[in-house]
N, C-alpha and C. Protein backbone atom coordinates (compact mmCIF):
# COMPACT_ATOMS: atom_id res chain seq x y z
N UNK A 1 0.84 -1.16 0.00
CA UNK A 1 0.00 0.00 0.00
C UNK A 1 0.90 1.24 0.00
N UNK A 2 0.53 2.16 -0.32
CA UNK A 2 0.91 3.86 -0.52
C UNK A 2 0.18 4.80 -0.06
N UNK A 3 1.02 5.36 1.00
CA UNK A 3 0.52 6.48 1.87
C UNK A 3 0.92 7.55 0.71
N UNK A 4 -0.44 7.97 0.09
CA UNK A 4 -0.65 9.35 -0.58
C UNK A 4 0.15 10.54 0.02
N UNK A 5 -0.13 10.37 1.12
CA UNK A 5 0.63 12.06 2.01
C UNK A 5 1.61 11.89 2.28
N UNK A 6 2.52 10.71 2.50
CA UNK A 6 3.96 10.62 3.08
C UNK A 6 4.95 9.52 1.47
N UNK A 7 3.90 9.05 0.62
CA UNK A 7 4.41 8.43 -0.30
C UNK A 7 5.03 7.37 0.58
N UNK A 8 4.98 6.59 1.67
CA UNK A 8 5.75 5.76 2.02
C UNK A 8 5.11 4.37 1.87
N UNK A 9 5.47 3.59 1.16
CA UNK A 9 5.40 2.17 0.56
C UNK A 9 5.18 1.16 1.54
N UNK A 10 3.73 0.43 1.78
CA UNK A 10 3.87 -0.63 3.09
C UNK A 10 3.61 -2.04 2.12
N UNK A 11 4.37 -3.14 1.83
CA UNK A 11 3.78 -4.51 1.33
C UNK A 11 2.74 -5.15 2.09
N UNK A 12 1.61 -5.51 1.71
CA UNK A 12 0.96 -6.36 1.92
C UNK A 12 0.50 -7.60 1.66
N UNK A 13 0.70 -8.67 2.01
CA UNK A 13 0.77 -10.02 1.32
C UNK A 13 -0.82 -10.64 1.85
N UNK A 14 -1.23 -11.80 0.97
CA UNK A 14 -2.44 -12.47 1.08
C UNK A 14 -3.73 -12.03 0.47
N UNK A 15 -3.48 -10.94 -0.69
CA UNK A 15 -4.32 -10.33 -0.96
C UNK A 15 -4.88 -11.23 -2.22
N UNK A 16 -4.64 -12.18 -2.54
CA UNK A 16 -5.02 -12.86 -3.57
C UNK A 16 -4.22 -13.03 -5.06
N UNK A 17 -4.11 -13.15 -6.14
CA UNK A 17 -3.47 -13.70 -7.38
C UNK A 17 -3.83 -12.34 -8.50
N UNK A 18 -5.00 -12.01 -8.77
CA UNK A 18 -5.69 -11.17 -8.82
C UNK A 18 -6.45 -10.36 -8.29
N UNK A 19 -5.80 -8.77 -8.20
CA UNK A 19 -6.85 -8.18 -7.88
C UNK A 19 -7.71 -7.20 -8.87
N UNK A 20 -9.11 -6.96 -8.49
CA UNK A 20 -9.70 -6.50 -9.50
C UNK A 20 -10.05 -4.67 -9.19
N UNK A 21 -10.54 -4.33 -8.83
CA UNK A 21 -10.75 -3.01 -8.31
C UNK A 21 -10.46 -2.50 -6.53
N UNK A 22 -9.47 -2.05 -6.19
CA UNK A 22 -8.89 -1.21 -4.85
C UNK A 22 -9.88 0.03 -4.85
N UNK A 23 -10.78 -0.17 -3.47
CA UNK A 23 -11.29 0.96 -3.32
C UNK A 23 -11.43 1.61 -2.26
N UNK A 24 -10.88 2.33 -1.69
CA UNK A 24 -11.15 2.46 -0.03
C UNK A 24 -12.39 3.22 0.34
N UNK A 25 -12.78 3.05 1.33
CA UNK A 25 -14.05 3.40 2.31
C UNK A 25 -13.62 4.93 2.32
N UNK A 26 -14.18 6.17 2.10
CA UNK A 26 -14.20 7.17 2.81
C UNK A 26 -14.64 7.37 3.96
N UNK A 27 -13.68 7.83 4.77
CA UNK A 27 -13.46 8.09 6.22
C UNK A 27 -13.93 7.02 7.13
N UNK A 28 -12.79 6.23 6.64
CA UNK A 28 -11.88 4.80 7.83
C UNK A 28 -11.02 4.88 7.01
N UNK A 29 -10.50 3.45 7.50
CA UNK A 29 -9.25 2.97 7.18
C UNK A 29 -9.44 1.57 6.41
N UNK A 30 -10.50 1.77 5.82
CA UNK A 30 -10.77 0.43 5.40
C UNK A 30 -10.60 0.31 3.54
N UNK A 31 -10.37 -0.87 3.21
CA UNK A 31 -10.12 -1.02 1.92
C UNK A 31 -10.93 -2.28 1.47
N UNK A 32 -11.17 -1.98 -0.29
CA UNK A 32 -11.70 -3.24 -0.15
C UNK A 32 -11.61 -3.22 -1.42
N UNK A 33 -10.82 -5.07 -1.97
CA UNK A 33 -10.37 -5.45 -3.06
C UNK A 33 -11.09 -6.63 -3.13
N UNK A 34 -11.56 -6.67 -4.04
CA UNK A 34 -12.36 -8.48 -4.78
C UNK A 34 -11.08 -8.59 -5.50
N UNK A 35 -10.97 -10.02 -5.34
CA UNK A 35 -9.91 -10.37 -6.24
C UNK A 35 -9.96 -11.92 -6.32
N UNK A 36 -9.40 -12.50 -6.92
CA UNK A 36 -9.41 -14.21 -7.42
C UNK A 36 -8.03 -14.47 -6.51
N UNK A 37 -8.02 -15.98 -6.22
CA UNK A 37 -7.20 -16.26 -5.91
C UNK A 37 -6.80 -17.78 -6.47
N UNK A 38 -5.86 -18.28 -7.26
CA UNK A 38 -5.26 -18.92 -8.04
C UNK A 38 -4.78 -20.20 -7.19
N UNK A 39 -5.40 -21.46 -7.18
CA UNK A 39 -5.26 -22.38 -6.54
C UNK A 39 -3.93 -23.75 -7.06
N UNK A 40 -3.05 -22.57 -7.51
CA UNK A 40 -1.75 -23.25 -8.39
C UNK A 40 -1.01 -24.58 -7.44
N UNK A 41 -1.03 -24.77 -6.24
CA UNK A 41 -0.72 -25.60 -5.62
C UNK A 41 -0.99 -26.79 -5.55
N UNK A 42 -2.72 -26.98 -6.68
CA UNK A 42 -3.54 -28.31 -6.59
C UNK A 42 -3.20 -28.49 -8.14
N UNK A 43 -2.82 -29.15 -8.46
CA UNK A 43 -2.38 -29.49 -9.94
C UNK A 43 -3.34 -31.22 -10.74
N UNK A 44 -3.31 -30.85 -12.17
CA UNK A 44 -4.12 -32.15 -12.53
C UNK A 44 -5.85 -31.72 -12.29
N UNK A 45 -6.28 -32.57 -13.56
CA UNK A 45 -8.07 -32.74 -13.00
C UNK A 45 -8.25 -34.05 -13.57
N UNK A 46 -7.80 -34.38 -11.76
CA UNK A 46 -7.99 -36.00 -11.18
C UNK A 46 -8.74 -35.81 -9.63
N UNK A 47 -9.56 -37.39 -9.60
CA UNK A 47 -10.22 -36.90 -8.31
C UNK A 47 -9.54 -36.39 -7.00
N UNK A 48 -8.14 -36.23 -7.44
CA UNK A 48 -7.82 -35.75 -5.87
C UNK A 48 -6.98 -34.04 -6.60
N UNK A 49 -7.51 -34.16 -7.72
CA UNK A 49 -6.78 -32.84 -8.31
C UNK A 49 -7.93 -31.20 -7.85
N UNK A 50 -7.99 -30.66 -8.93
CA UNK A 50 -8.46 -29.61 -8.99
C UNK A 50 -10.37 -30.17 -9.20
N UNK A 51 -10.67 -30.43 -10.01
CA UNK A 51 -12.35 -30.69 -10.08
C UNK A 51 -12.86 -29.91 -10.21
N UNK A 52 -12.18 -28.91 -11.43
CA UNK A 52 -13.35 -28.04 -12.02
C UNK A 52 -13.04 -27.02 -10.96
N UNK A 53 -12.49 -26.77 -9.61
CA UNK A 53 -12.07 -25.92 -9.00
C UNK A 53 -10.71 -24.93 -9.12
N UNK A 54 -10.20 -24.17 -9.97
CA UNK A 54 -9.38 -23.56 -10.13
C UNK A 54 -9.04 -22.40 -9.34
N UNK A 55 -10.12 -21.34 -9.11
CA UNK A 55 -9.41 -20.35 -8.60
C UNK A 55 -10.61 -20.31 -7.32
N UNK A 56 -10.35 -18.91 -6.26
CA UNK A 56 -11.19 -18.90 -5.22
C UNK A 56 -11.00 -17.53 -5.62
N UNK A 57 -12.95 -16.74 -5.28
CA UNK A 57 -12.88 -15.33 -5.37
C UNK A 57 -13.59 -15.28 -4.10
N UNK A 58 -12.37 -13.74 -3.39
CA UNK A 58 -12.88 -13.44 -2.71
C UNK A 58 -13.06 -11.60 -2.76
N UNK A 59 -13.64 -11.23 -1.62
CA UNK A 59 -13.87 -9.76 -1.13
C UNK A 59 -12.63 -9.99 -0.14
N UNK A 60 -11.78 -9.15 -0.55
CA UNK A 60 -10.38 -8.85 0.69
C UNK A 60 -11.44 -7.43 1.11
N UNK A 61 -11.27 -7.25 2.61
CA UNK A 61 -11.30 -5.70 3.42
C UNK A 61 -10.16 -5.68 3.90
N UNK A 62 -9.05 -4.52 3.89
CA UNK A 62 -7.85 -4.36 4.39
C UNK A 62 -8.03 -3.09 5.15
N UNK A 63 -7.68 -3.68 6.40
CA UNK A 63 -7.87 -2.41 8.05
C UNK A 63 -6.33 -1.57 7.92
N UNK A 64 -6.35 -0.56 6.77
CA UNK A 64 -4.78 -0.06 7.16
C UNK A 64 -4.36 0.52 8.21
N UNK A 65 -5.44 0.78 9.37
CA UNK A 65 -5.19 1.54 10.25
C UNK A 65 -4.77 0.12 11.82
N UNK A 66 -4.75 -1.01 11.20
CA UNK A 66 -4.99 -2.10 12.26
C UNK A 66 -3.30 -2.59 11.28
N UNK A 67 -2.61 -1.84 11.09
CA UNK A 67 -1.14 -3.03 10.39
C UNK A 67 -1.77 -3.54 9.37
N UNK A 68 -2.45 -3.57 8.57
CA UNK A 68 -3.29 -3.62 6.91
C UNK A 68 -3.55 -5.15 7.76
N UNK A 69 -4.22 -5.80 8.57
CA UNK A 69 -5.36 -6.77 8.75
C UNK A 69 -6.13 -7.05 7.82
N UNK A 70 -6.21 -8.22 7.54
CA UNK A 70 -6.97 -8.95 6.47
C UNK A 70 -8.11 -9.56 6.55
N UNK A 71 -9.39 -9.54 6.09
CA UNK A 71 -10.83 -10.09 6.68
C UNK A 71 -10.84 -10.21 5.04
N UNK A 72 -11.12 -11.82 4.75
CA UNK A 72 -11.54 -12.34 3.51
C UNK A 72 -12.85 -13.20 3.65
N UNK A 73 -13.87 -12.55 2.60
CA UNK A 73 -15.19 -13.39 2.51
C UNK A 73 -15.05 -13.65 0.90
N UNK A 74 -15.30 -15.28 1.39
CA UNK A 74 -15.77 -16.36 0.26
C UNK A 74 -16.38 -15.58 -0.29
N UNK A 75 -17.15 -15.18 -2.13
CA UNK A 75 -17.92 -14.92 -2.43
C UNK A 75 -18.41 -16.16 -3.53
N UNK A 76 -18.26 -17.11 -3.31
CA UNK A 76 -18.56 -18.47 -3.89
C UNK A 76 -18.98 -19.48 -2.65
N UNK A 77 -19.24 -18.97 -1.02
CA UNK A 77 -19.47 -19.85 0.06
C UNK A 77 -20.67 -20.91 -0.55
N UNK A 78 -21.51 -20.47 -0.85
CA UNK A 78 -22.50 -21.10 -1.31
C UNK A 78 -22.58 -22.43 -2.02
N UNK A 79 -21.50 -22.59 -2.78
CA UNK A 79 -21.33 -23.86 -3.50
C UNK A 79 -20.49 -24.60 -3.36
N UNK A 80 -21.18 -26.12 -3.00
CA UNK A 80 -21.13 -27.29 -1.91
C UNK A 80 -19.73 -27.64 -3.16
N UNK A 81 -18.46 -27.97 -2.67
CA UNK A 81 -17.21 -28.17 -3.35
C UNK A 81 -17.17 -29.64 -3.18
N UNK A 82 -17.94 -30.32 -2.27
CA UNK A 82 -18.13 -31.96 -1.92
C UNK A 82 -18.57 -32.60 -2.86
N UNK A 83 -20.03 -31.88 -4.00
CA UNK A 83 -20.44 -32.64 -4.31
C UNK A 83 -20.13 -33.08 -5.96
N UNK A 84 -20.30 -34.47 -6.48
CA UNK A 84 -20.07 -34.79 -7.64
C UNK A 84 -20.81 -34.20 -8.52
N UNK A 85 -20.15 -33.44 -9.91
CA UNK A 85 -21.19 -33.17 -10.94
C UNK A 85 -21.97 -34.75 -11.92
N UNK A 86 -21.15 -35.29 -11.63
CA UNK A 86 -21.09 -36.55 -12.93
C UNK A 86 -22.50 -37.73 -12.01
């Protein structure tokens, strides 16, 4: 992140693979990025592979005023990842 008034550069990690639009809250400290997150670690579509599951999107909120704190909501919670299509 980038402090506009001091230009001073803070990294923030866990924010996902993609992000799609950074927008912050007027008046807090709050931010909030939807972004995909790229499930490159599960390789193959075999039953113990990926299954049609590739990426995870979520809503990041980033508390810059809390050390940039991270609160991520599923926006795919809804769909049961257990069950077989076939």
């Amino acid at each position: 992140m980038i402090d506009a008034a001091s230009l001073d550069v803070s990294p923030v990690s866990g924010l996902g693979t993609s992000l799609f639009e950074v927008s912050p809250r007027p008046g807090s400290d709050l931010i909030y990025v939807p972004n995909t997150d790229a499930r490159n670690f599960v390789r193959f579509e075999h039953e113990l592979g990926v299954r049609g599951h590739i990426v995870d999107t979520y809503l990041t909120v980033v508390d810059a005023g809390d050390s940039f704190s991270l609160s991520r909501i599923d926006l795919n919670s809804h769909i049961d990842r257990s069950s077989d299509p076939e």
